[in-house]
Protein backbone atom coordinates (compact mmCIF):
# COMPACT_ATOMS: atom_id res chain seq x y z
CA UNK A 1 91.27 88.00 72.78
CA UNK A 2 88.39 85.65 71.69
CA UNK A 3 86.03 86.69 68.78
CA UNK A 4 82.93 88.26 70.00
CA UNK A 5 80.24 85.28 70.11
CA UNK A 6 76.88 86.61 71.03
CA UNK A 7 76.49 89.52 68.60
CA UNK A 8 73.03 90.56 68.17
CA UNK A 9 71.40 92.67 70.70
CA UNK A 10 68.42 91.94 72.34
CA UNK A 11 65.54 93.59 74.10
CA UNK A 12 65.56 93.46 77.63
CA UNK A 13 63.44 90.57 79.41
CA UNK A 14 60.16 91.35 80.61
CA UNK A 15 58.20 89.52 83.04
CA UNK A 16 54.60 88.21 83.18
CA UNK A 17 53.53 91.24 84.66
CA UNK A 18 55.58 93.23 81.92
CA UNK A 19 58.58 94.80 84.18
CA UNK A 20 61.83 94.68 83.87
CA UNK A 21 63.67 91.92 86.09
CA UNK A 22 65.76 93.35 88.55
CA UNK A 23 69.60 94.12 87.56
CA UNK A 24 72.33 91.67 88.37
CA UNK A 25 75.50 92.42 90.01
CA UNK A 26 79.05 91.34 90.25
CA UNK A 27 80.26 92.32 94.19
CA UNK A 28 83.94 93.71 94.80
CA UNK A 29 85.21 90.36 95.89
CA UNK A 30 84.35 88.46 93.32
CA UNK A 31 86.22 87.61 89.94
CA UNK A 32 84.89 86.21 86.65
CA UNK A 33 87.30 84.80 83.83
CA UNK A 34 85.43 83.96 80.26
CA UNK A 35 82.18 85.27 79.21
CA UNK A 36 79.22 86.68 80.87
CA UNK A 37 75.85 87.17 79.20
CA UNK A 38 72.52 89.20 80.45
CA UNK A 39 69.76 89.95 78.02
CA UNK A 40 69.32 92.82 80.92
CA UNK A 41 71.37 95.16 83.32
CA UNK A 42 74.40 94.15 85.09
CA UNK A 43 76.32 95.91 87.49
CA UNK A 44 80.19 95.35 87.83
CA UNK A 45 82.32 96.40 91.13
CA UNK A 46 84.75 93.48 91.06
CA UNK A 47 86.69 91.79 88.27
CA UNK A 48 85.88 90.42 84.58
CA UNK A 49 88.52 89.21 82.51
CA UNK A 50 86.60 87.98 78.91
CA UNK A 51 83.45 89.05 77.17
CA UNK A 52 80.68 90.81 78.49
CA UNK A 53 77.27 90.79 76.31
CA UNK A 54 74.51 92.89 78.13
CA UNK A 55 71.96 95.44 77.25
CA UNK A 56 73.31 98.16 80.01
CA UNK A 57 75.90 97.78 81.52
CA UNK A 58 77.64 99.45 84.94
CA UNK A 59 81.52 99.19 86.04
CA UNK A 60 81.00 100.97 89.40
CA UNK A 61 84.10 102.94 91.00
CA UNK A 62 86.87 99.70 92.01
CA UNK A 63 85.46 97.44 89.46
CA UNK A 64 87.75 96.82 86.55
CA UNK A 65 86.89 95.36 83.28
CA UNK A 66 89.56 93.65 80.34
CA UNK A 67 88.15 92.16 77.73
CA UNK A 68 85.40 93.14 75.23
CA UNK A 69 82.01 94.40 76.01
CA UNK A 70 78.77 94.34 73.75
CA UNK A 71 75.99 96.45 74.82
CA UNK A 72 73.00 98.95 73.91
CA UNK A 73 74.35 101.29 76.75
CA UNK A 74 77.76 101.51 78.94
CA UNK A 75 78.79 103.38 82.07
CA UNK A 76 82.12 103.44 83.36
CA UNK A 77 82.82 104.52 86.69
CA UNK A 78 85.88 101.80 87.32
CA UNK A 79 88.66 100.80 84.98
CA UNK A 80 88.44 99.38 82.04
CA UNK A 81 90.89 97.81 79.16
CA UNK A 82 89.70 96.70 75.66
CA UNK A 83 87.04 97.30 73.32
CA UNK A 84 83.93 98.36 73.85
CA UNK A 85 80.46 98.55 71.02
CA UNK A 86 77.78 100.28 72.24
CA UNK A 87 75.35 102.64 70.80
CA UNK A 88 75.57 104.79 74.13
CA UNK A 89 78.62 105.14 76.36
CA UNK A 90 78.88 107.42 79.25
CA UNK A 91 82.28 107.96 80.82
CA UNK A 92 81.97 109.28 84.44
CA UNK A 93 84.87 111.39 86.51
CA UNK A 94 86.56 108.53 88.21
CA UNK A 95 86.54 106.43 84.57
CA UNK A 96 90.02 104.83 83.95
CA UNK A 97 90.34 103.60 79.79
CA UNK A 98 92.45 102.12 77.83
CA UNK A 99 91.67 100.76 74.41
CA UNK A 100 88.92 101.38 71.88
CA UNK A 101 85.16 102.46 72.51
CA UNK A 102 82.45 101.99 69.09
CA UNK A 103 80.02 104.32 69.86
CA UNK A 104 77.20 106.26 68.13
CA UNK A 105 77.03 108.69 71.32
CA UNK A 106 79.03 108.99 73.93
CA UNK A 107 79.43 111.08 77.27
CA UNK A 108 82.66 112.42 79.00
CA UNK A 109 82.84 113.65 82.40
CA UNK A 110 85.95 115.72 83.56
CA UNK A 111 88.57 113.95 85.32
CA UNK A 112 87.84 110.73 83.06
CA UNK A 113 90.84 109.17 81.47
CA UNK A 114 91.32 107.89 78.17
CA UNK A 115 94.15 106.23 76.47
CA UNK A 116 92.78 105.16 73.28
CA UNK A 117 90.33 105.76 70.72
CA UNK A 118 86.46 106.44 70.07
CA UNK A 119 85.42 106.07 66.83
CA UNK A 120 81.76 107.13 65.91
CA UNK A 121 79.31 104.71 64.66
CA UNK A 122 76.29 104.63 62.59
CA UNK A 123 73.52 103.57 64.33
CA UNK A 124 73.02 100.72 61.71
CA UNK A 125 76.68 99.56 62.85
CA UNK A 126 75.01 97.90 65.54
CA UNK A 127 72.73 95.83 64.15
CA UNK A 128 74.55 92.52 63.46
CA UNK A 129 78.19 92.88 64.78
CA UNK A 130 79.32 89.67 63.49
CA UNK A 131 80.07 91.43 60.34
CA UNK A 132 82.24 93.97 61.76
CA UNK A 133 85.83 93.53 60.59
CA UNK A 134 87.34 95.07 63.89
CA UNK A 135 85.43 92.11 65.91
CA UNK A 136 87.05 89.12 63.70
């Protein structure tokens, strides 16, 4: 798997008028291989096979993720296979995992499953993950 490239985390983009731009999503039939980068939300119901940089990001129920994802917040809803840093994670019922999740909180919902690990975080983890030695 590629090192992780785009490693700082950035606020989300604002508009002129100050909102949020609306969240981007990946439909069921489609399929991405390589990297995809949002400084905002994107949703995920088909395939991604690479890196995923974001600030939240949703794998809705029949999208599948492998690769790594870097992001303020994650929910999982799909599958998902790799590694995953992100100060919030949430885990819902239907959530299929296998690999590792960075997290400084994270959420489980019965019926997930896990086949891995989740190693807590410091908040200041975070900051600048070039430095991490896991991402090298």
């Amino acid at each position: 798997m590629p090192a992780l490239s785009r490693l700082a985390l950035v606020p989300v983009p604002l508009g002129n008028d100050g909102t949020e731009f609306p969240a981007s999503h990946l439909g069921k039939a489609l399929t991405i291989k390589g990297s995809l980068e949002t400084t905002g939300v994107v949703h995920i119901y088909g395939n991604v096979h690479g890196q995923i940089t974001a600030d939240r990001l949703v794998i809705g129920v029949g999208g599948y993720v492998e690769g790594d994802i870097v992001a303020n917040d994650v929910r999982i809803g799909g599958r998902f296979t790799g590694r995953i840093y992100a100060r919030h994670v949430t885990l819902d019922g239907s959530a299929e995992i296998t690999g590792r999740i960075f997290h400084h909180t994270v959420t489980v919902a019965k019926g997930a499953r896990i086949d891995g690990r989740m190693p807590w975080r410091p908040l200041n983890f975070f900051e600048r993950l070039e430095h991490l030695r896991e991402a090298q």
